[in-house]
Every structure is written in C-alpha cells, then in structure tokens.
C-alpha atoms as a PDB file:
ATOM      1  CA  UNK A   1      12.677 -49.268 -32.766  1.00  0.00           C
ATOM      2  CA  UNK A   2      11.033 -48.521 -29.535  1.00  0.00           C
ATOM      3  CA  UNK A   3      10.230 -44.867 -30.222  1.00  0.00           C
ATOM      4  CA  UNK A   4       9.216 -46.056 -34.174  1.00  0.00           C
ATOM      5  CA  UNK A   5       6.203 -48.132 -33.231  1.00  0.00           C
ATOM      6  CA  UNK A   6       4.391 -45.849 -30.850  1.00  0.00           C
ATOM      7  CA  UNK A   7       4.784 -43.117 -33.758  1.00  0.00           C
ATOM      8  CA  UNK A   8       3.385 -45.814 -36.341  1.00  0.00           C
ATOM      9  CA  UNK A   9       0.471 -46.633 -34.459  1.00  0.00           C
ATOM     10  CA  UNK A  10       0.006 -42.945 -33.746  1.00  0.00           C
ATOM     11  CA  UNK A  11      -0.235 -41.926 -37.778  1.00  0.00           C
ATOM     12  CA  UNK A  12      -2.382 -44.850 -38.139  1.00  0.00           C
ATOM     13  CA  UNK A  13      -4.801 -43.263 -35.394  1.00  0.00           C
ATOM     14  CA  UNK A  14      -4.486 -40.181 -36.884  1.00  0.00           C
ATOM     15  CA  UNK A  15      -5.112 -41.710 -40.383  1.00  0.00           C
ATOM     16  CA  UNK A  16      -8.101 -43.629 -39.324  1.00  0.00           C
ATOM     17  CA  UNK A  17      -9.725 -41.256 -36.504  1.00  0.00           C
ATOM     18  CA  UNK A  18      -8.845 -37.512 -38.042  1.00  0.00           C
ATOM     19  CA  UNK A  19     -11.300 -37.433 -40.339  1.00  0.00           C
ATOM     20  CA  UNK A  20     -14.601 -38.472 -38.794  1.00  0.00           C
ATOM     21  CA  UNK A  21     -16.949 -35.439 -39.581  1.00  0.00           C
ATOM     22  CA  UNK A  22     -18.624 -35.360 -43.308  1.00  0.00           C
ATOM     23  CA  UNK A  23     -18.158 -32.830 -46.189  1.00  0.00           C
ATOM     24  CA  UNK A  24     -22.008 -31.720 -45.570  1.00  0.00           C
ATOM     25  CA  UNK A  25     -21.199 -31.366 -41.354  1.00  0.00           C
ATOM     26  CA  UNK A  26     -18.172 -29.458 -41.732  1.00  0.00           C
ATOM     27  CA  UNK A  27     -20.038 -27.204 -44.343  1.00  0.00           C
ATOM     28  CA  UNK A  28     -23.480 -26.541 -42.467  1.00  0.00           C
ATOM     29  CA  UNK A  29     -20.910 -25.472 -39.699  1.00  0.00           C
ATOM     30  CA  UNK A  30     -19.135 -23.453 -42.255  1.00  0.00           C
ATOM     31  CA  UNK A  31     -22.409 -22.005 -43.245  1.00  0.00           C
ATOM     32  CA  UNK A  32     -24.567 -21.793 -40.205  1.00  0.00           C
ATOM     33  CA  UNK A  33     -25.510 -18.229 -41.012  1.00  0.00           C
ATOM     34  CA  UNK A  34     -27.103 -18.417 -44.088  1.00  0.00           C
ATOM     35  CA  UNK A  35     -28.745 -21.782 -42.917  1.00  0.00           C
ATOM     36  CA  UNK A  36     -30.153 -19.807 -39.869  1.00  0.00           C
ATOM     37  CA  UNK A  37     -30.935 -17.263 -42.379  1.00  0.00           C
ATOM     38  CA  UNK A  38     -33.102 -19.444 -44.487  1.00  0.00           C
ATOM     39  CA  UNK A  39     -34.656 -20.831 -41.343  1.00  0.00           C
ATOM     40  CA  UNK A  40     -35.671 -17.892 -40.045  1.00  0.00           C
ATOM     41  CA  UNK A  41     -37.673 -17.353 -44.095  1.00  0.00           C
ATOM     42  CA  UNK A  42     -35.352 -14.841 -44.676  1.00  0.00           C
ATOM     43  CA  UNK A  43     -34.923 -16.270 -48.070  1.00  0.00           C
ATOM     44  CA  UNK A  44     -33.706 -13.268 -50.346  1.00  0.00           C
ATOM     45  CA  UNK A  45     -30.653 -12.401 -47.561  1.00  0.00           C
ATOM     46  CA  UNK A  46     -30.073 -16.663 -47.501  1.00  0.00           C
ATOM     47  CA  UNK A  47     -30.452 -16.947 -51.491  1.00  0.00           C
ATOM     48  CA  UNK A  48     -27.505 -13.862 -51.654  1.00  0.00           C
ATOM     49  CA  UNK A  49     -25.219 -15.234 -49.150  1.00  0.00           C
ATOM     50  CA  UNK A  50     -25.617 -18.888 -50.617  1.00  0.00           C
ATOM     51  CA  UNK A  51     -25.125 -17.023 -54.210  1.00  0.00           C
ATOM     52  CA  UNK A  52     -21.930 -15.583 -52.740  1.00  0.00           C
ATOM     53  CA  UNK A  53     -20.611 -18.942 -51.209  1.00  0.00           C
ATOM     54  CA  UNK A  54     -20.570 -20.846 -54.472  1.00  0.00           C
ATOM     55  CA  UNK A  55     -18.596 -18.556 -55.885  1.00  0.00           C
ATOM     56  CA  UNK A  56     -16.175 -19.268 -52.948  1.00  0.00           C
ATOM     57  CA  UNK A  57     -16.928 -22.570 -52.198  1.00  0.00           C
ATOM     58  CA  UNK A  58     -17.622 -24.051 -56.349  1.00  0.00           C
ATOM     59  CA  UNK A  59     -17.597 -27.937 -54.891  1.00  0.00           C
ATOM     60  CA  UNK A  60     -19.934 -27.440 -51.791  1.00  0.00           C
ATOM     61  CA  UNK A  61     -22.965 -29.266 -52.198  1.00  0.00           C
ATOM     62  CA  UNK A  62     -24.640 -28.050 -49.390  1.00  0.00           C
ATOM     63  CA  UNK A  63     -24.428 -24.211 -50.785  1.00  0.00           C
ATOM     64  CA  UNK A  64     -26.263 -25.656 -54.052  1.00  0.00           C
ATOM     65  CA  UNK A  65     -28.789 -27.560 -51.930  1.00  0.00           C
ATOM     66  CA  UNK A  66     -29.629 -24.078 -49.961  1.00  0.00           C
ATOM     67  CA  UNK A  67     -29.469 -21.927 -52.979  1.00  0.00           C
ATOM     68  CA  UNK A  68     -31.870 -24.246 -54.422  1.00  0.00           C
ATOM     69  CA  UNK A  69     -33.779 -24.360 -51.350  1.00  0.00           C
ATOM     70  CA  UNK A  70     -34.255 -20.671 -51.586  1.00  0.00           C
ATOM     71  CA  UNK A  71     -35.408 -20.761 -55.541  1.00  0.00           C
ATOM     72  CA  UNK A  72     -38.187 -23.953 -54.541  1.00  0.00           C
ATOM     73  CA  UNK A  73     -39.143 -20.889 -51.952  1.00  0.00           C
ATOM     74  CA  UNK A  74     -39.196 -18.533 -54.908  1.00  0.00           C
ATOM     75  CA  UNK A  75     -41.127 -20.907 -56.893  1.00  0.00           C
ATOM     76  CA  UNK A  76     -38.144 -20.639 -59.599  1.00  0.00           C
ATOM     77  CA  UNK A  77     -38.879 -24.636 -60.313  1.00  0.00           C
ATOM     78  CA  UNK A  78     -35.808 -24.772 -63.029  1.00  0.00           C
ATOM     79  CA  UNK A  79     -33.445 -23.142 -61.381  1.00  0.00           C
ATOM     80  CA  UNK A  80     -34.184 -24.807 -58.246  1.00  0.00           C
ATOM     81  CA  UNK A  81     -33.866 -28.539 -60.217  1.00  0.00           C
ATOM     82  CA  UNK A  82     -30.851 -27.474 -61.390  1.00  0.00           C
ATOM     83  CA  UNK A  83     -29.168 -26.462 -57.846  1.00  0.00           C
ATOM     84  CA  UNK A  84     -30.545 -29.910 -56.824  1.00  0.00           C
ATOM     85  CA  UNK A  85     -29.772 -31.827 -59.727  1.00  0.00           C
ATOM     86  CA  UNK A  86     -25.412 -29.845 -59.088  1.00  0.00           C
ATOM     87  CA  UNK A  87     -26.188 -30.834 -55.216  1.00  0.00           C
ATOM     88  CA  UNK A  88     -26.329 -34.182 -56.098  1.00  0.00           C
ATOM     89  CA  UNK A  89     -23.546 -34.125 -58.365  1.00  0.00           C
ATOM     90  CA  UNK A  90     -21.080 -33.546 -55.846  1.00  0.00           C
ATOM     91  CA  UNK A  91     -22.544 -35.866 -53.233  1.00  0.00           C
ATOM     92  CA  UNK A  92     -25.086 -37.996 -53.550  1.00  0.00           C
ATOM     93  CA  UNK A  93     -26.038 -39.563 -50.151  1.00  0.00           C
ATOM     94  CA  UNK A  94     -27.977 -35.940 -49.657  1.00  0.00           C
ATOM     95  CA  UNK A  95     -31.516 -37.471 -49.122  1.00  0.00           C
ATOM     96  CA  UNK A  96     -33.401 -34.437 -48.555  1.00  0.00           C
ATOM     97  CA  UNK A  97     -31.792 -33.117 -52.359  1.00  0.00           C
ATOM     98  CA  UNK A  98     -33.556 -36.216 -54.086  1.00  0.00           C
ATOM     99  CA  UNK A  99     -37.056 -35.271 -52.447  1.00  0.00           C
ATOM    100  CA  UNK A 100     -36.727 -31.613 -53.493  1.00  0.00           C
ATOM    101  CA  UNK A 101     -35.802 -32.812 -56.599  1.00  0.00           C
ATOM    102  CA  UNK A 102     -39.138 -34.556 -57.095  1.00  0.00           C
ATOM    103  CA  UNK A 103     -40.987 -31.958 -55.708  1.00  0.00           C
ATOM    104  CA  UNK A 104     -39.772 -29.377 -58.752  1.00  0.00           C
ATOM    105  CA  UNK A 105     -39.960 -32.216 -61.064  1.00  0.00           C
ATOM    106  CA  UNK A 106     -44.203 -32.603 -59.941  1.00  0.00           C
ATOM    107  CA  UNK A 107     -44.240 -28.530 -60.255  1.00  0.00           C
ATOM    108  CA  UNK A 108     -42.867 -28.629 -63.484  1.00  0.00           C
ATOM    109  CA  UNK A 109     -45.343 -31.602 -64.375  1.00  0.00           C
ATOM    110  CA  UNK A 110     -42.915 -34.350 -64.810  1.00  0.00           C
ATOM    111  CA  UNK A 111     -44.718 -36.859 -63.187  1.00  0.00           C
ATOM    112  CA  UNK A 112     -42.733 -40.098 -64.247  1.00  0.00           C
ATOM    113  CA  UNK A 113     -39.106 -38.487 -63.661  1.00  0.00           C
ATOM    114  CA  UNK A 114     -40.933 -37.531 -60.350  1.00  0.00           C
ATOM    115  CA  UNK A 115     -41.403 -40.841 -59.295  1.00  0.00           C
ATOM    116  CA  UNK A 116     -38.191 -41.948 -59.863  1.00  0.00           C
ATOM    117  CA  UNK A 117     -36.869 -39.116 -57.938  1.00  0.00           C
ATOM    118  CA  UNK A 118     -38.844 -40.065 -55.143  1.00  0.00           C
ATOM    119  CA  UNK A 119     -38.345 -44.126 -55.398  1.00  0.00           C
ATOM    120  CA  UNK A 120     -34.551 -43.143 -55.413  1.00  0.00           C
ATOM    121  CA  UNK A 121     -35.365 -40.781 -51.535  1.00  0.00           C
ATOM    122  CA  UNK A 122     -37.405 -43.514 -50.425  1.00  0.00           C
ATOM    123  CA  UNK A 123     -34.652 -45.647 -50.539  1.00  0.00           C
ATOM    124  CA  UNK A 124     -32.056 -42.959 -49.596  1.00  0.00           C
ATOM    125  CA  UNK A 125     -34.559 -42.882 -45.919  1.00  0.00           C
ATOM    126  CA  UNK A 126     -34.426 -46.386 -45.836  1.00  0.00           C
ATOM    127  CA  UNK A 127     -37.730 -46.304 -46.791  1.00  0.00           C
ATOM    128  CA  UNK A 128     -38.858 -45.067 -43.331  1.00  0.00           C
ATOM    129  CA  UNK A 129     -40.153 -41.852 -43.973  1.00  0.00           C
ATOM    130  CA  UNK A 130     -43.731 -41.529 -44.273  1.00  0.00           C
ATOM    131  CA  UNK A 131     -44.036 -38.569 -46.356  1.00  0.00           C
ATOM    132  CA  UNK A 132     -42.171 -39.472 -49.619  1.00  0.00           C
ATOM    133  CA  UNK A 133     -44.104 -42.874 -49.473  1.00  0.00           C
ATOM    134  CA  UNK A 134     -47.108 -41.559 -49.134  1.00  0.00           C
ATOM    135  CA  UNK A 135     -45.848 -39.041 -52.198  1.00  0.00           C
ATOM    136  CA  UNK A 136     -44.797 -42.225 -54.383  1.00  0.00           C
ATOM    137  CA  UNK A 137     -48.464 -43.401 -53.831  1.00  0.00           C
ATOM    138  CA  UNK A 138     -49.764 -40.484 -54.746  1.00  0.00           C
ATOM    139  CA  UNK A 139     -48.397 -40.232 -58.233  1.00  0.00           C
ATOM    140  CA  UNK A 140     -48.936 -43.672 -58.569  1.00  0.00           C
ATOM    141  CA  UNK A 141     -52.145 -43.123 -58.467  1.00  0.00           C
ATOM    142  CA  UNK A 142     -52.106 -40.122 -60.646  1.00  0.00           C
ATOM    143  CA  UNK A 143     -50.379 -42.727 -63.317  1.00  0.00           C
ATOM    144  CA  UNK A 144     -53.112 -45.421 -62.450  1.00  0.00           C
ATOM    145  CA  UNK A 145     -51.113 -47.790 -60.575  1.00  0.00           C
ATOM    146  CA  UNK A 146     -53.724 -48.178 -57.754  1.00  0.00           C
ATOM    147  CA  UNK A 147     -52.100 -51.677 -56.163  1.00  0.00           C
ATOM    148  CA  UNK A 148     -49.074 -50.191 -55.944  1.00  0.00           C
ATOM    149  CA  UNK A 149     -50.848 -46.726 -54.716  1.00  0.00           C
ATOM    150  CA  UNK A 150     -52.904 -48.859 -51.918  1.00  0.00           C
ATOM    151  CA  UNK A 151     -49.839 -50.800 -50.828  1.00  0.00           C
ATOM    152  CA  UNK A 152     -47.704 -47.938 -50.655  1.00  0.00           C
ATOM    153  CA  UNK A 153     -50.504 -45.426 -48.715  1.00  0.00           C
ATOM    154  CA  UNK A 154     -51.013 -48.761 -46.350  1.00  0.00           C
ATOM    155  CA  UNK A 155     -47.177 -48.779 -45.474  1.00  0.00           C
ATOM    156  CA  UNK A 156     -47.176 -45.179 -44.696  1.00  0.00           C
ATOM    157  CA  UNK A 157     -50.552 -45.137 -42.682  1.00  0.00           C
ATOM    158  CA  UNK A 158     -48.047 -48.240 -40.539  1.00  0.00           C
ATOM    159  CA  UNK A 159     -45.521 -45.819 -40.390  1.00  0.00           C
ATOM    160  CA  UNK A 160     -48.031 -43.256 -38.331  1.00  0.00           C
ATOM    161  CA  UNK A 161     -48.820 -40.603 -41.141  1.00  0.00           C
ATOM    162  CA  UNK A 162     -52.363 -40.054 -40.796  1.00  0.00           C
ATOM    163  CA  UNK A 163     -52.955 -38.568 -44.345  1.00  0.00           C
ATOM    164  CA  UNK A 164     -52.167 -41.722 -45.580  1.00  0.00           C
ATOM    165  CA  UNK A 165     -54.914 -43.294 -43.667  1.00  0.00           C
ATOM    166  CA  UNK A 166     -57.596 -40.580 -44.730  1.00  0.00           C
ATOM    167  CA  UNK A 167     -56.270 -41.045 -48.632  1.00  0.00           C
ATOM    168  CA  UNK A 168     -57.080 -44.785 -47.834  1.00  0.00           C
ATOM    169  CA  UNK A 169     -60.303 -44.158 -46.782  1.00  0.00           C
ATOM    170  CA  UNK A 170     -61.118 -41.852 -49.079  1.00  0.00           C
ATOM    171  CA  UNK A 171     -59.365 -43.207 -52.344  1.00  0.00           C
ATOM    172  CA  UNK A 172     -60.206 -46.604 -51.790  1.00  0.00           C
ATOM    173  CA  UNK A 173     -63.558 -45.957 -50.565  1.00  0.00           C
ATOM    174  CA  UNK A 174     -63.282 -47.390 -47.041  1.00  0.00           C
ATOM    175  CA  UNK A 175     -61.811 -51.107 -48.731  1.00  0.00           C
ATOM    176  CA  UNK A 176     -59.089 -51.082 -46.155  1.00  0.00           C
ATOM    177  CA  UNK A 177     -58.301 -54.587 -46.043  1.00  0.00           C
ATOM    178  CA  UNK A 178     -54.953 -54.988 -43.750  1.00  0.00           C
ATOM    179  CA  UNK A 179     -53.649 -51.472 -43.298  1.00  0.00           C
ATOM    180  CA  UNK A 180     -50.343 -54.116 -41.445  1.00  0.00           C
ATOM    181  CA  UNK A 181     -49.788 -55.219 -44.638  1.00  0.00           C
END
C-alpha cells in the first residue's frame, strides 16, 4: 500500500506533465533546417526538403504550412491554398495558416472567401494584430462596407499600425472622428 500510492501519484504526474510541448513545437524542432532554410529565402532547397518531409511525415501540419509557404514565395497561389487549406486540416489553431490563406484567396481574386479567411485569423490573434485588421478593412472597403472599413482601420490605427492611420486620412478624407473608438 505504501509503495502503491507514491507510484499512483507518480503515473498521474507523468500522465498530466509528460506531454506539455505541442504537435507544431515538437515539429519546428523536428524541422529546424528547412525552417532556417526558408528563412534564410532559400526557398527552392526549403520547398524540396519540406516536399521530402511530407512524404515522411503525411500528418505534419507544419511541413504543409512551409511547403505552402514556399509556393506563396513562388507565387503558385493554388497550390499554396491547398498546402494551407491540408495545414489546417490537421490542426487548426495555426493562426498564421488562416492569414496565408487569405492572402492566396485575394491573389486568386476571391475577395469574399478572403474575408472570411481573415475574420476567422483575426479572431485566431485575438483580434490583436494590426495587420489582418487593417486587411479586413481593406476588403471591406473594396466590397463597399465603408462603416465597417472606418471602424476596423480606427481599431488598428489604436493598435499602433500607422498605415491604418494614413488609409484613414486618406480614405476618409481627413473625417477622423474618434480614432479611440
């Protein structure tokens, strides 16, 4: 009895504690030479080695997510959305995936599926990150939503991204009327 508890309460530990690094951590340190590759713009010797690693590693959504990383480079637009669309297959909570995803969706001219995209990163960030809001307001405004376009370039300007602030001024012809909004 006395030798049975410790051991329970060890398994438990090991149970609860062993697995506290995610899929995508222990795979960028699985592939931190292609990712250094792709860094570095070495893009054809990252796109081969992240070519070779699906066919290793079928279920690794961070070897889809660089692969497509190195077609957006390539401007290959389709075969870059569908890397993304596999990345996000396998795991979901990859926000940079969703932002790429727009960003070949808007190359490819799909404005609306775009914005969804991007409504589905902004939320993924928490809605914190400057650039996709200041992205959702600008297809908004391509689509001819300008309240939404205005509100949405006014939170990013309060989030610090100065583009935001000239596309205020400049979109909106000056009629900045509580950029704290």
């Amino acid at each position: 009895m006395l030798i049975g508890i410790p051991f329970l309460i060890y398994i438990y530990l090991r149970i609860r504690l062993g697995n506290d690094i995610s899929d995508q951590e222990r795979d960028e340190a699985l592939f931190q030479e292609g990712i250094e590759l792709f860094n570095q713009e070495d893009c054809v010797k990252a796109f081969r080695y992240f070519d070779a690693q699906i066919i290793e590693y079928p279920k690794s959504a961070t070897a889809y997510f660089y692969r497509a990383k190195c077609h957006y480079y390539f401007e290959n637009w389709e075969a870059a959305l569908n890397d993304f669309e596999k990345t996000l297959r396998i795991d979901n909570s990859i926000a940079e995936a969703y932002l790429q995803k727009a960003n070949c969706l808007y190359m490819l001219e799909d404005y609306k599926t775009a914005l969804f995209e991007l409504k589905r990163a902004s939320r993924m960030f928490l809605g914190k990150n400057a650039d996709v809001i200041r992205f959702i307001a600008e297809l908004e405004f391509r689509s001819g939503d300008f309240e939404s376009a205005e509100k949405n370039l006014k939170i990013a300007s309060s989030l610090g991204d100065s583009q935001s602030t000239i596309l205020l001024q400049t979109l909106f012809l000056g009629n900045i009327r509580n950029i704290s909004k």
